[in-house]
PDB file of N, CA and C in Angstrom:
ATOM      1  N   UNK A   1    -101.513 -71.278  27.549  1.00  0.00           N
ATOM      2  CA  UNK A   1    -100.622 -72.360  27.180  1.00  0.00           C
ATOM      3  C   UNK A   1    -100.698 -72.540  25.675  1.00  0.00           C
ATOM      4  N   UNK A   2     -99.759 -72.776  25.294  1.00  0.00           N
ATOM      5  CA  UNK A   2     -99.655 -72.916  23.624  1.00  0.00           C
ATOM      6  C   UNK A   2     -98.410 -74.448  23.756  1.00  0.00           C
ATOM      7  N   UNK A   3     -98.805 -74.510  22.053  1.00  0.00           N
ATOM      8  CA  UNK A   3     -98.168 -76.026  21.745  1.00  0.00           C
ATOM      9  C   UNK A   3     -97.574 -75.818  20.672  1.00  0.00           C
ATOM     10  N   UNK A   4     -96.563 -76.479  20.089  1.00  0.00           N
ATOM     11  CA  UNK A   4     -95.587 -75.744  19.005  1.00  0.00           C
ATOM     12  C   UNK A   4     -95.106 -77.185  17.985  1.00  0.00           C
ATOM     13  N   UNK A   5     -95.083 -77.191  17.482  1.00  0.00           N
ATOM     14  CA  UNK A   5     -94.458 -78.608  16.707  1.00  0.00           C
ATOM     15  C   UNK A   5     -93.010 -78.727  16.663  1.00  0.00           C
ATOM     16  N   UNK A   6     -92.258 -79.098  16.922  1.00  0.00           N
ATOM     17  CA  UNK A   6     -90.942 -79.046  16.898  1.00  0.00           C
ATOM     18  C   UNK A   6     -90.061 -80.434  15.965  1.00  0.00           C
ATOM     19  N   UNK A   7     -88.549 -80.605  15.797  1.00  0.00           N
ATOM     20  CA  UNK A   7     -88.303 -82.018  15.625  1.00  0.00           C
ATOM     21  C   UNK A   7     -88.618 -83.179  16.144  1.00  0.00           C
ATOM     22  N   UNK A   8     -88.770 -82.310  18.014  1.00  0.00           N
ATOM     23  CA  UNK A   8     -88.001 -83.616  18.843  1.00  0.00           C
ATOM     24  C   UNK A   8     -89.697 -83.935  19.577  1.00  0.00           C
ATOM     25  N   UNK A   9     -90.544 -83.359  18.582  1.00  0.00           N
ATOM     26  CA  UNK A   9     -92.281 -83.698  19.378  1.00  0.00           C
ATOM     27  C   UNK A   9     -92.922 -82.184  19.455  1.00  0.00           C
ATOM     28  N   UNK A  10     -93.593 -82.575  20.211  1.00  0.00           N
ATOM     29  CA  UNK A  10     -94.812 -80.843  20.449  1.00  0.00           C
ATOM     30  C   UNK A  10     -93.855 -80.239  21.560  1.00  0.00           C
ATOM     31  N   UNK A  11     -94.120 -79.149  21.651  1.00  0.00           N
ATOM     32  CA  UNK A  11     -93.374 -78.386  22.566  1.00  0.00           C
ATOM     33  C   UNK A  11     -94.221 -77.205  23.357  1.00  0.00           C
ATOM     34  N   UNK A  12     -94.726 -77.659  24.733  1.00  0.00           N
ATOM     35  CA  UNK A  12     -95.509 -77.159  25.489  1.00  0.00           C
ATOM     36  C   UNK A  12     -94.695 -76.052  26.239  1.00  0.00           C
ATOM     37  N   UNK A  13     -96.190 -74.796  26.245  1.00  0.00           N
ATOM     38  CA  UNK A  13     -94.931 -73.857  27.197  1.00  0.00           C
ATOM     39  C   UNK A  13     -96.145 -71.986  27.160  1.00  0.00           C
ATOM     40  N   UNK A  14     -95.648 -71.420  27.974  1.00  0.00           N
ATOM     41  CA  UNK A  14     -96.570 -70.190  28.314  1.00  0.00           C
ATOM     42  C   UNK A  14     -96.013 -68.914  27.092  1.00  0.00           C
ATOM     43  N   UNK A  15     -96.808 -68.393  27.240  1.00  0.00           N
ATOM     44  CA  UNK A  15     -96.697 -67.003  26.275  1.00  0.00           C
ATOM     45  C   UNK A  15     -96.234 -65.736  27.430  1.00  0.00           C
ATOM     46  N   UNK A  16     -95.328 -65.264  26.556  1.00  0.00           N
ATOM     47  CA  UNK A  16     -94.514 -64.286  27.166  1.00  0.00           C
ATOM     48  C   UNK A  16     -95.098 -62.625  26.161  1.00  0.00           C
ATOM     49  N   UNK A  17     -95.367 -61.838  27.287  1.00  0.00           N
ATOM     50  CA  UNK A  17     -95.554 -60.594  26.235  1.00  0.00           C
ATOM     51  C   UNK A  17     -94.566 -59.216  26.903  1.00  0.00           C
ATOM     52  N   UNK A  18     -93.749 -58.812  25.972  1.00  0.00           N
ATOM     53  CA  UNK A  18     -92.957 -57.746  26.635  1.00  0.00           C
ATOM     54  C   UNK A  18     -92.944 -56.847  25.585  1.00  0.00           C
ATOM     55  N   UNK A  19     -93.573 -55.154  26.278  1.00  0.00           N
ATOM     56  CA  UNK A  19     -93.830 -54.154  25.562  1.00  0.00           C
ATOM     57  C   UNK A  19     -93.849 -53.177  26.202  1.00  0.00           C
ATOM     58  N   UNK A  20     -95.022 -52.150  25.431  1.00  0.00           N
ATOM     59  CA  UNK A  20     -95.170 -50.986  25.972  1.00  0.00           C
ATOM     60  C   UNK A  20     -96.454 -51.419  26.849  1.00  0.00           C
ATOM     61  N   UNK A  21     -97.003 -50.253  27.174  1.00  0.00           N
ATOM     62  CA  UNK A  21     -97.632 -50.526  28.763  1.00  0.00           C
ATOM     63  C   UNK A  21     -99.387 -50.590  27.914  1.00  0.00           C
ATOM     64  N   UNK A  22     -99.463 -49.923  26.506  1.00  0.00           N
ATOM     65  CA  UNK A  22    -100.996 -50.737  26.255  1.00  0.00           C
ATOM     66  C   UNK A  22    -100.764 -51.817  25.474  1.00  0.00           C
ATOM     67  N   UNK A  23    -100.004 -52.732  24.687  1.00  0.00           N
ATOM     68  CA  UNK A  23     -99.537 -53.875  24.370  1.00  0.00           C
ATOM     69  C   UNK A  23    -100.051 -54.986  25.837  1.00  0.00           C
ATOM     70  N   UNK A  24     -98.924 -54.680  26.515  1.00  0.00           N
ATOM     71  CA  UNK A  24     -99.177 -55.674  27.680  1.00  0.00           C
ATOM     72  C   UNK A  24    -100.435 -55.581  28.829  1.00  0.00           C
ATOM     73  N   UNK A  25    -101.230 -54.591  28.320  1.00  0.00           N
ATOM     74  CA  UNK A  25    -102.233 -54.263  29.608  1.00  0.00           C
ATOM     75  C   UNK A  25    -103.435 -55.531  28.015  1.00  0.00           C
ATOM     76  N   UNK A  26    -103.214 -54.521  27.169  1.00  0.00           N
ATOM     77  CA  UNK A  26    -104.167 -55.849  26.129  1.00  0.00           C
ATOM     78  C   UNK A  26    -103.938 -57.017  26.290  1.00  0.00           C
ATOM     79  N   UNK A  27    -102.659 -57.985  25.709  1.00  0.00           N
ATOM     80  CA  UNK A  27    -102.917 -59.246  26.198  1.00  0.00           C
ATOM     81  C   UNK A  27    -103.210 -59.458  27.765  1.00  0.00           C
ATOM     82  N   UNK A  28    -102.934 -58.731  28.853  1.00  0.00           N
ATOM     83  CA  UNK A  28    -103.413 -59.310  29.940  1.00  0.00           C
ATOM     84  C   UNK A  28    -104.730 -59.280  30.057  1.00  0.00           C
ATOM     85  N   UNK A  29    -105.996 -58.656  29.463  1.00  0.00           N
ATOM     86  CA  UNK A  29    -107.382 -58.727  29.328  1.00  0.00           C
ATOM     87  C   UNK A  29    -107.407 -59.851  28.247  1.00  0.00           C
ATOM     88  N   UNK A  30    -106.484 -60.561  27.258  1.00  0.00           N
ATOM     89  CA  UNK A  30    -106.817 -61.409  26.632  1.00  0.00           C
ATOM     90  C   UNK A  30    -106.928 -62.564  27.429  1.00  0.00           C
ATOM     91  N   UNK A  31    -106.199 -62.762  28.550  1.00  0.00           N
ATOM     92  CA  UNK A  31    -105.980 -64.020  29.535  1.00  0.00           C
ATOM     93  C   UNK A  31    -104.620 -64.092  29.876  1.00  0.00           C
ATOM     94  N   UNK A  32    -103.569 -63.374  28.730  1.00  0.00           N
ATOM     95  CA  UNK A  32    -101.823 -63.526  29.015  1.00  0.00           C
ATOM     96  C   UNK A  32    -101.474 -63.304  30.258  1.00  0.00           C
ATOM     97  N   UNK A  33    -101.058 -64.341  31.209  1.00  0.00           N
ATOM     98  CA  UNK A  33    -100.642 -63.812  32.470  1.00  0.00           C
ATOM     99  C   UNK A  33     -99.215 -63.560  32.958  1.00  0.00           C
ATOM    100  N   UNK A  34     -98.469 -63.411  32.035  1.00  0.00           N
ATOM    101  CA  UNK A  34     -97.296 -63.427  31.801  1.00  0.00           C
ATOM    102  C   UNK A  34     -96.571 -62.247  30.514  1.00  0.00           C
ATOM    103  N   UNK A  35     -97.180 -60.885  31.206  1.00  0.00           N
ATOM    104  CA  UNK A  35     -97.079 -59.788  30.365  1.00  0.00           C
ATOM    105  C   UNK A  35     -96.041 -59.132  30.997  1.00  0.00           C
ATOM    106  N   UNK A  36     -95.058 -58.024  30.732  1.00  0.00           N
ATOM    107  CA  UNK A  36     -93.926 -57.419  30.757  1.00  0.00           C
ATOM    108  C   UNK A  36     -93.952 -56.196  30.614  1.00  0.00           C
ATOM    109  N   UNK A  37     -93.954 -54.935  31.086  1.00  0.00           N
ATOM    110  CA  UNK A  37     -93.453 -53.617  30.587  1.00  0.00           C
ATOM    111  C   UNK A  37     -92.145 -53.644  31.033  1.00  0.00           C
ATOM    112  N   UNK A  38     -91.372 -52.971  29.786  1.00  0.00           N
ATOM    113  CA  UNK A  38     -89.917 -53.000  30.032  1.00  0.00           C
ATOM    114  C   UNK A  38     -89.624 -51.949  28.621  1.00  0.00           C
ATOM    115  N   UNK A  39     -88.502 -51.485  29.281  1.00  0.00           N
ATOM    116  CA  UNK A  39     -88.051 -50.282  28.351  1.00  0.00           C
ATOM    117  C   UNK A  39     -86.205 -50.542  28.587  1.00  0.00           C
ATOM    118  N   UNK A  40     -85.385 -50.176  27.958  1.00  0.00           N
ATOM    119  CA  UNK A  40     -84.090 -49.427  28.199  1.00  0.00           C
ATOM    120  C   UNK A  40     -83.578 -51.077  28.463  1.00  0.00           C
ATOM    121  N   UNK A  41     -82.496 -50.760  28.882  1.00  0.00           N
ATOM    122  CA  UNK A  41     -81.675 -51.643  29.578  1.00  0.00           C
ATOM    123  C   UNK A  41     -82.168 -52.933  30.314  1.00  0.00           C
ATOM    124  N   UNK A  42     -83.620 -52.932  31.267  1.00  0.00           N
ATOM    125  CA  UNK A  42     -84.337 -53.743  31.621  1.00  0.00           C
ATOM    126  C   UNK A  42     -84.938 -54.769  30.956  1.00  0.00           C
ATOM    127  N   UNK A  43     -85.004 -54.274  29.476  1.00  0.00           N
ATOM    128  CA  UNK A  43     -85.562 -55.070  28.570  1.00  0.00           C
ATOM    129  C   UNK A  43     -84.701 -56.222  27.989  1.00  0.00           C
ATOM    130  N   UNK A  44     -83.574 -55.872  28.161  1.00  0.00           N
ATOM    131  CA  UNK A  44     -82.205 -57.067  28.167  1.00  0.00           C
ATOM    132  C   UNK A  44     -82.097 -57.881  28.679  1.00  0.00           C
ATOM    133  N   UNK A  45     -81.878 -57.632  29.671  1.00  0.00           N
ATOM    134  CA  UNK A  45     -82.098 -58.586  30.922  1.00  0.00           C
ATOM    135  C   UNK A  45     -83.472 -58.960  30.808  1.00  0.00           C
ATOM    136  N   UNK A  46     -84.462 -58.774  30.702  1.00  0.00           N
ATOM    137  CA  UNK A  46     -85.571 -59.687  30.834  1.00  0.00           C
ATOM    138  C   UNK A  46     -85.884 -60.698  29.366  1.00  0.00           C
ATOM    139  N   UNK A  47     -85.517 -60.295  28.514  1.00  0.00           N
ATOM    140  CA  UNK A  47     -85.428 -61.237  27.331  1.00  0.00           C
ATOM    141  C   UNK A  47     -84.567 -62.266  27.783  1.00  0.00           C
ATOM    142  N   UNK A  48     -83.185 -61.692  28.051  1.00  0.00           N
ATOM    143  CA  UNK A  48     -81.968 -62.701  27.710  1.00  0.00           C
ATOM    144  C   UNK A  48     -82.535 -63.945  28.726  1.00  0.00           C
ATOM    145  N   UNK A  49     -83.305 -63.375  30.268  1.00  0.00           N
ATOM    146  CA  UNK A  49     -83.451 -64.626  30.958  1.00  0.00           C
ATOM    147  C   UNK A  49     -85.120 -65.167  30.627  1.00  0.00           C
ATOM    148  N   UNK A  50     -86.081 -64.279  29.747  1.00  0.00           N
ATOM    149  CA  UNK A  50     -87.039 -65.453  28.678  1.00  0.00           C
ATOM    150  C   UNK A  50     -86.470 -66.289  28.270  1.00  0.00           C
ATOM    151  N   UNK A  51     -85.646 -65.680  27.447  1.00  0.00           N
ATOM    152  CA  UNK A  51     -85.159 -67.253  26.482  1.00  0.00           C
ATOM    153  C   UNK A  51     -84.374 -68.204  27.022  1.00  0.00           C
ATOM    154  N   UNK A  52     -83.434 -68.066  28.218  1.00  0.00           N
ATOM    155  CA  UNK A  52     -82.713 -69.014  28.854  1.00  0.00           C
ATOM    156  C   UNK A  52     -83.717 -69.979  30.217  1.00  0.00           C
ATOM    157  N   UNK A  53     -85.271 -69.809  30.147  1.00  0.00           N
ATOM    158  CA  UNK A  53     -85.653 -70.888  30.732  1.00  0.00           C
ATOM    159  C   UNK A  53     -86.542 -70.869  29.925  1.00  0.00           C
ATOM    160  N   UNK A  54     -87.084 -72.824  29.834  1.00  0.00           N
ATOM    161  CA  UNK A  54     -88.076 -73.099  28.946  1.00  0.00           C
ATOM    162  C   UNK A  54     -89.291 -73.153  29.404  1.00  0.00           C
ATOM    163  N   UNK A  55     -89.827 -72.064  30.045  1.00  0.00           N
ATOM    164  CA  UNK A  55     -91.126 -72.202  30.331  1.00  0.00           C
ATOM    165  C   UNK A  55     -92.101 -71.763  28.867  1.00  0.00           C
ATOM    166  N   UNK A  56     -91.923 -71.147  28.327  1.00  0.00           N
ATOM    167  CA  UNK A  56     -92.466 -70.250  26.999  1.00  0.00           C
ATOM    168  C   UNK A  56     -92.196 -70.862  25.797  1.00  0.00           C
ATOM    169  N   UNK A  57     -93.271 -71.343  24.936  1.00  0.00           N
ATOM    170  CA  UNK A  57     -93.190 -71.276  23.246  1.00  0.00           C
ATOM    171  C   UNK A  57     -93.229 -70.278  22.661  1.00  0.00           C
ATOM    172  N   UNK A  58     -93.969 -69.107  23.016  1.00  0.00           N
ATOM    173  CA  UNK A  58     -94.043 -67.909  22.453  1.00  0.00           C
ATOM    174  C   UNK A  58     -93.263 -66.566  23.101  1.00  0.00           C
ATOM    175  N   UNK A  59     -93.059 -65.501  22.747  1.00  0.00           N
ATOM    176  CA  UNK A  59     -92.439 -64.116  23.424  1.00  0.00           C
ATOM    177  C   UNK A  59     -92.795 -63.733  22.455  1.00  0.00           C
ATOM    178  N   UNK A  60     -93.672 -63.096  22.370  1.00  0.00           N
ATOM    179  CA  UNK A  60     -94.231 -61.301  21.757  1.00  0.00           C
ATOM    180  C   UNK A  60     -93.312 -60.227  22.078  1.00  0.00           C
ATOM    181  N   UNK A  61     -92.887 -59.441  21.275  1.00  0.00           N
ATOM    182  CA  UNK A  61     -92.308 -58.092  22.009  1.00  0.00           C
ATOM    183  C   UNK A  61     -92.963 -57.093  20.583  1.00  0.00           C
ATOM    184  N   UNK A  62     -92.759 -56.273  21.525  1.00  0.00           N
ATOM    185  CA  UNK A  62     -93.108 -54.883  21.133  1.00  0.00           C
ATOM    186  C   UNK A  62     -92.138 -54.529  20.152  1.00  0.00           C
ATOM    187  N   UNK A  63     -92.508 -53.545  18.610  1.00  0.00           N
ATOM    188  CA  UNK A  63     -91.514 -52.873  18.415  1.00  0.00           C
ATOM    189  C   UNK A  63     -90.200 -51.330  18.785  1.00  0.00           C
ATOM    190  N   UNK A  64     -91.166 -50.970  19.771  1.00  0.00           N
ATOM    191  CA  UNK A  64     -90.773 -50.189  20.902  1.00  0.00           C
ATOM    192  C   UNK A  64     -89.147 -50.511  21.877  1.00  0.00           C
ATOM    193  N   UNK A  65     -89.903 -51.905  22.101  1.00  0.00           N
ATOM    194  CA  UNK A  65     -88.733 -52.918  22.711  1.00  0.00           C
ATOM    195  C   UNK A  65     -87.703 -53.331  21.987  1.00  0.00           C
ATOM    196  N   UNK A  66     -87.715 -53.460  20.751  1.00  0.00           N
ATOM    197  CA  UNK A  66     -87.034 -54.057  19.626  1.00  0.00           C
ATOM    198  C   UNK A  66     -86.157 -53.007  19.262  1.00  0.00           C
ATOM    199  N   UNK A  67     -86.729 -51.896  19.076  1.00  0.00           N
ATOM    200  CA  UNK A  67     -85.467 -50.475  18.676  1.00  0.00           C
ATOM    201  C   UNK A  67     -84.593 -50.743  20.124  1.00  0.00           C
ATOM    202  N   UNK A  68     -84.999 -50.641  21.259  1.00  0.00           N
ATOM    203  CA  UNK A  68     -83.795 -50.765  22.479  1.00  0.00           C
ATOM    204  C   UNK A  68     -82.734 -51.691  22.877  1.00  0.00           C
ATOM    205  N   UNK A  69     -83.377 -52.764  22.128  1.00  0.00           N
ATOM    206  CA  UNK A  69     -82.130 -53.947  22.498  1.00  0.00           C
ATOM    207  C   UNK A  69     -80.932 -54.449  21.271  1.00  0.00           C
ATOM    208  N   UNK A  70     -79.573 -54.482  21.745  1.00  0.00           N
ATOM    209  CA  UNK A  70     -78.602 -54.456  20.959  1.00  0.00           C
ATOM    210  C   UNK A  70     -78.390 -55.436  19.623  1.00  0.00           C
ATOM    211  N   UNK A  71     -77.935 -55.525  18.645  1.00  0.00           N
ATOM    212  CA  UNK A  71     -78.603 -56.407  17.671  1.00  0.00           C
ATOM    213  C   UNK A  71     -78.129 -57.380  17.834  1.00  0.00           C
ATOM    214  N   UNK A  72     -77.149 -57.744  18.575  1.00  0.00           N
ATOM    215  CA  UNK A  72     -76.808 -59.430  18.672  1.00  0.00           C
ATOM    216  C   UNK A  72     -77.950 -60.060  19.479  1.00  0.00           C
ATOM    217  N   UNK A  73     -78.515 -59.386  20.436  1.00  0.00           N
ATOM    218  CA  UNK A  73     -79.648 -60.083  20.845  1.00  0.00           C
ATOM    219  C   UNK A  73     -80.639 -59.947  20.127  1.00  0.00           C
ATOM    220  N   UNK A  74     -81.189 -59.057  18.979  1.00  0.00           N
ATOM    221  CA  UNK A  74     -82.183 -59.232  17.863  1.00  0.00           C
ATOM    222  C   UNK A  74     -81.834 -60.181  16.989  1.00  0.00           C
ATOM    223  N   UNK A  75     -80.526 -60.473  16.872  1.00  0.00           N
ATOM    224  CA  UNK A  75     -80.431 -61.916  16.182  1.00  0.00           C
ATOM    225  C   UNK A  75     -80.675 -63.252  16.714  1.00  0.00           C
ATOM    226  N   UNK A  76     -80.192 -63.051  17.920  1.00  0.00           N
ATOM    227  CA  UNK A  76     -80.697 -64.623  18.944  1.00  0.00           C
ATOM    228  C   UNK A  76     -82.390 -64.528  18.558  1.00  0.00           C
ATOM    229  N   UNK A  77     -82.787 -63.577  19.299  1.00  0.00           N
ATOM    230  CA  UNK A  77     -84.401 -63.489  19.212  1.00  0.00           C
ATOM    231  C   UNK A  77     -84.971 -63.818  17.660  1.00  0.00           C
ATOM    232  N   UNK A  78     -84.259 -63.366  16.306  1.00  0.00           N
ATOM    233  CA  UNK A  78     -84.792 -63.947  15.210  1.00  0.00           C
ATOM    234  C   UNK A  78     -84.597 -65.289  15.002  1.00  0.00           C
ATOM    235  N   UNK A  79     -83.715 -65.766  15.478  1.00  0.00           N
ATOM    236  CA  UNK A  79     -83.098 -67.085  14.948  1.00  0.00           C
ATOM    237  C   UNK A  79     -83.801 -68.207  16.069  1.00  0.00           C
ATOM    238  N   UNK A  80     -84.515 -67.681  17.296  1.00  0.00           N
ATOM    239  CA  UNK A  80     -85.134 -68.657  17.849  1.00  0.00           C
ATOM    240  C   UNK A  80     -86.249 -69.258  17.350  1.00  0.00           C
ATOM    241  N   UNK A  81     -86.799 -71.101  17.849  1.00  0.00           N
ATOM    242  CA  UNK A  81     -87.539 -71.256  17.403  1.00  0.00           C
ATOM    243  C   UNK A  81     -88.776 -71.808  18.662  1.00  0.00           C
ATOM    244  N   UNK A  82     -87.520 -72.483  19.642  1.00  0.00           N
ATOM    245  CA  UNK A  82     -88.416 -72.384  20.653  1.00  0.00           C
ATOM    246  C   UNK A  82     -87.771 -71.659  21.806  1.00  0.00           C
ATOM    247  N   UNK A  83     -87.780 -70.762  22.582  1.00  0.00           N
ATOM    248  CA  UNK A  83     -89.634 -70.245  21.677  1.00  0.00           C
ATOM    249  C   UNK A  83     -89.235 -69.517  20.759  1.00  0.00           C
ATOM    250  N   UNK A  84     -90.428 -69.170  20.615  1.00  0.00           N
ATOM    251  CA  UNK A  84     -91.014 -68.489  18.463  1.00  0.00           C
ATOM    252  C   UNK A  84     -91.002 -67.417  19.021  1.00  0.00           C
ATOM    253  N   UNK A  85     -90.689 -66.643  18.615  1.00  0.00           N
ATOM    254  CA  UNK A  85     -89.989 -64.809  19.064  1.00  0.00           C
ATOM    255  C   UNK A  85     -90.687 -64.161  17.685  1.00  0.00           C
ATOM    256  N   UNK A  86     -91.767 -63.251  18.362  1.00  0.00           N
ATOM    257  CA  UNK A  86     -92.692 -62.382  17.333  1.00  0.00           C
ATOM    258  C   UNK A  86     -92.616 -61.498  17.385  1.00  0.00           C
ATOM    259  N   UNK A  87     -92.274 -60.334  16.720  1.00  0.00           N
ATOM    260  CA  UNK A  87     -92.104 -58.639  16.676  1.00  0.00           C
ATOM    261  C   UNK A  87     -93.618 -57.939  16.597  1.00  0.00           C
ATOM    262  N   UNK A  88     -94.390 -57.271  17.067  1.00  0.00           N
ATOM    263  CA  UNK A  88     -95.047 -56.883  16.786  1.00  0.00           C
ATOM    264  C   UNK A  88     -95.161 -55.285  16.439  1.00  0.00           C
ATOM    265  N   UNK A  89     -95.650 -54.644  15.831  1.00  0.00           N
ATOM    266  CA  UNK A  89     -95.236 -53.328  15.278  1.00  0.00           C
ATOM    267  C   UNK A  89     -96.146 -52.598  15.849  1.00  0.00           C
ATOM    268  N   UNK A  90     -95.586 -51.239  15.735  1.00  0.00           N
ATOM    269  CA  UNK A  90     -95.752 -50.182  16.416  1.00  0.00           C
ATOM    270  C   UNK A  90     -97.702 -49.832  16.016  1.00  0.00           C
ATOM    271  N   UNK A  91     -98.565 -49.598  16.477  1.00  0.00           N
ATOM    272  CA  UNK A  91     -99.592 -49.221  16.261  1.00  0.00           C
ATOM    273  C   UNK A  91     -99.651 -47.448  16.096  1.00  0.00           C
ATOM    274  N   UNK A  92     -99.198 -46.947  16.796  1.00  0.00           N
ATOM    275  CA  UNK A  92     -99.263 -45.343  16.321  1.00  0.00           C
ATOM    276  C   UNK A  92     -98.022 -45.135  15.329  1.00  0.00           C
ATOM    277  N   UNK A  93     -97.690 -45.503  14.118  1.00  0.00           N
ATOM    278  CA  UNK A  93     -96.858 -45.375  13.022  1.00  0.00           C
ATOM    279  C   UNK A  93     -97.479 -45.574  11.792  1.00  0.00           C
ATOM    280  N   UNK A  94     -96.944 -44.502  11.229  1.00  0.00           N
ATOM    281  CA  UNK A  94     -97.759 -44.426   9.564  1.00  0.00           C
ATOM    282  C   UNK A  94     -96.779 -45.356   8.887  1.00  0.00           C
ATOM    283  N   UNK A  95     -95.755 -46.061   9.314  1.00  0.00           N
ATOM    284  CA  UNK A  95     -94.695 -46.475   8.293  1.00  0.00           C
ATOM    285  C   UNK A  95     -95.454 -47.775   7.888  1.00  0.00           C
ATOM    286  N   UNK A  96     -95.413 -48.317   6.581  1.00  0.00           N
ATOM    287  CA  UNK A  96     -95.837 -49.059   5.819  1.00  0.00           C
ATOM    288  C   UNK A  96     -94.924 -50.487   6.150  1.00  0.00           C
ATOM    289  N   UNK A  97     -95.619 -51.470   6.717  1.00  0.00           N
ATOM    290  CA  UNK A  97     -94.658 -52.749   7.241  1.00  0.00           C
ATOM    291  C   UNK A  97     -95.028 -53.826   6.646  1.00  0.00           C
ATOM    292  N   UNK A  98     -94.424 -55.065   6.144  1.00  0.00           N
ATOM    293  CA  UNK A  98     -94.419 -55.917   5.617  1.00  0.00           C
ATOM    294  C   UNK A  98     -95.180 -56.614   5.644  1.00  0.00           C
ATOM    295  N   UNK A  99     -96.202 -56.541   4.063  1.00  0.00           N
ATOM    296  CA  UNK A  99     -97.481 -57.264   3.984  1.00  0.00           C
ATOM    297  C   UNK A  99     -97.370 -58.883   4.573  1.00  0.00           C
ATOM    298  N   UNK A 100     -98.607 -59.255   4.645  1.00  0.00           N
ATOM    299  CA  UNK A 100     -98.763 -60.605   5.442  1.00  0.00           C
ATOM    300  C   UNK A 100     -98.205 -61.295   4.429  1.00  0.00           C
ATOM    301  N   UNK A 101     -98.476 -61.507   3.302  1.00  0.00           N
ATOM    302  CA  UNK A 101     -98.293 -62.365   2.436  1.00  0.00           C
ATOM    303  C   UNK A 101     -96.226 -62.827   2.121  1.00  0.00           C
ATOM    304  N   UNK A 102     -95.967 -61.228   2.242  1.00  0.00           N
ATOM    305  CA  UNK A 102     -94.105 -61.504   1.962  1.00  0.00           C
ATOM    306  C   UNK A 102     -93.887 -61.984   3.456  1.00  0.00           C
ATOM    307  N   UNK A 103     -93.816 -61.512   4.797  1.00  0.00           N
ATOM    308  CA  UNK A 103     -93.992 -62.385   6.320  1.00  0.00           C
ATOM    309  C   UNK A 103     -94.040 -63.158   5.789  1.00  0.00           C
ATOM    310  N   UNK A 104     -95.217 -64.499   5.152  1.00  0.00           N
ATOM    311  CA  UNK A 104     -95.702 -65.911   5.414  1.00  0.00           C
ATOM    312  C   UNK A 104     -94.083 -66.573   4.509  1.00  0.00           C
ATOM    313  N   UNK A 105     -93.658 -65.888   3.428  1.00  0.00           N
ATOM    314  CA  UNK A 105     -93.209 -66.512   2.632  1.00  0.00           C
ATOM    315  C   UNK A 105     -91.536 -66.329   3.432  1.00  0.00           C
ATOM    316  N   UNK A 106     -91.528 -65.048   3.921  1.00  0.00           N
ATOM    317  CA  UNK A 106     -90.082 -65.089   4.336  1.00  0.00           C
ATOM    318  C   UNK A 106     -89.582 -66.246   5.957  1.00  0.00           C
ATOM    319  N   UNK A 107     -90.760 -66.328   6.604  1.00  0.00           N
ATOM    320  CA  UNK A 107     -90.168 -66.674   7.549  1.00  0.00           C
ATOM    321  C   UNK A 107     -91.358 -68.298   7.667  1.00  0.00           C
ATOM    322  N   UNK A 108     -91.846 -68.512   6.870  1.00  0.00           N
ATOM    323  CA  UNK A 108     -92.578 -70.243   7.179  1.00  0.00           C
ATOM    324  C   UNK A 108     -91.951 -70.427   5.319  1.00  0.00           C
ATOM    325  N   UNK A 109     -92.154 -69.552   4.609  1.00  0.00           N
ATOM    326  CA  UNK A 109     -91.154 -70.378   2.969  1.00  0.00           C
ATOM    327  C   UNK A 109     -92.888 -70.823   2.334  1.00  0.00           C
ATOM    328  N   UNK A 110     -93.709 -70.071   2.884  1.00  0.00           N
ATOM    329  CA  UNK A 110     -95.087 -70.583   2.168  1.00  0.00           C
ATOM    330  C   UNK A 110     -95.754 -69.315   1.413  1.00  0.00           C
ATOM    331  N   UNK A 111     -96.388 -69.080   0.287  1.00  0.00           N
ATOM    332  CA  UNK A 111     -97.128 -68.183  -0.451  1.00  0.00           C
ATOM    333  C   UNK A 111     -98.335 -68.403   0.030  1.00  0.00           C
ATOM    334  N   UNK A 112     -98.977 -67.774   0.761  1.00  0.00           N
ATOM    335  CA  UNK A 112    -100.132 -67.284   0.924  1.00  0.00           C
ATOM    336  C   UNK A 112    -101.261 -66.296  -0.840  1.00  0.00           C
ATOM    337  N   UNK A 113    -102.298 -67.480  -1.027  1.00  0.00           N
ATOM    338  CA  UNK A 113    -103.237 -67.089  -2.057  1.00  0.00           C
ATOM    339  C   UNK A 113    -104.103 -65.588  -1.786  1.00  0.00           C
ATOM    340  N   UNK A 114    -104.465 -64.790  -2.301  1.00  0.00           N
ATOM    341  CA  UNK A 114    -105.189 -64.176  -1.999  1.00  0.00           C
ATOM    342  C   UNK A 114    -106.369 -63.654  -3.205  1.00  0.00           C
ATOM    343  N   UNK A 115    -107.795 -64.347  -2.236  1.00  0.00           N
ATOM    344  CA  UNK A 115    -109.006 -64.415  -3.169  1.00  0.00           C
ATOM    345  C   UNK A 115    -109.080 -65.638  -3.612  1.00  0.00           C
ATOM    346  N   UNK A 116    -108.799 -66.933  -3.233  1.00  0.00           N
ATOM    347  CA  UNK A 116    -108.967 -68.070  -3.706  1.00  0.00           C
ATOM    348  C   UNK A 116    -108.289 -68.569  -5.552  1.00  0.00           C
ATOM    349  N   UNK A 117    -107.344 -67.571  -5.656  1.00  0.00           N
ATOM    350  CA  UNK A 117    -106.326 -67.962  -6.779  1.00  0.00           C
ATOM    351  C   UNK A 117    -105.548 -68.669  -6.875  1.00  0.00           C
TER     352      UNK A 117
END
């Protein structure tokens, strides 16, 4: 269970994880009981009806998942807030992905210090 701050008060609700099959086998040893393998076409349909009930503050997805689904629904999914829709990136990829520090600033508008500067 997670808690979220919102306008209208806190906003209570379960964590959603939809990925590849060691993504979701990990958070389910974290405690996530509400993990997903989904690929292709399936993965549409199971987002589109995440986000249309409010049980969830959070949805994790995979970047795996993220190359498959069409971009009008990668825009719903960016532009949500509840729930908070997190991309997580590919672990077997050499590609160089967006330091923590530009993340904090692009999507919370905060500079993150680094080294107590």
């Amino acid at each position: 269970m997670i808690a979220l701050s919102s306008r209208k008060g806190v906003v209570n609700g379960k964590i959603a994880v939809v990925g590849d099959r060691e993504l979701v086998l990990g958070y389910r040893l974290l405690g996530v009981e509400d993990t997903f393998s989904a690929s292709g076409g399936e993965s549409v349909k199971l987002l589109t009806d995440l986000l249309s009930t409010e049980n969830y503050s959070l949805i994790v997805i995979s970047a795996s998942v993220r190359r498959t689904i069409p971009q009008s629904l990668k825009e719903r999914l960016e532009a949500s807030i509840v729930p908070l829709v997190v991309f997580l990136p590919d672990l077997k990829t050499d590609v160089e992905e967006e330091p923590l520090a530009a993340l904090a600033r692009r999507v919370l508008g905060v500079d993150l210090k680094v080294g107590g500067k």
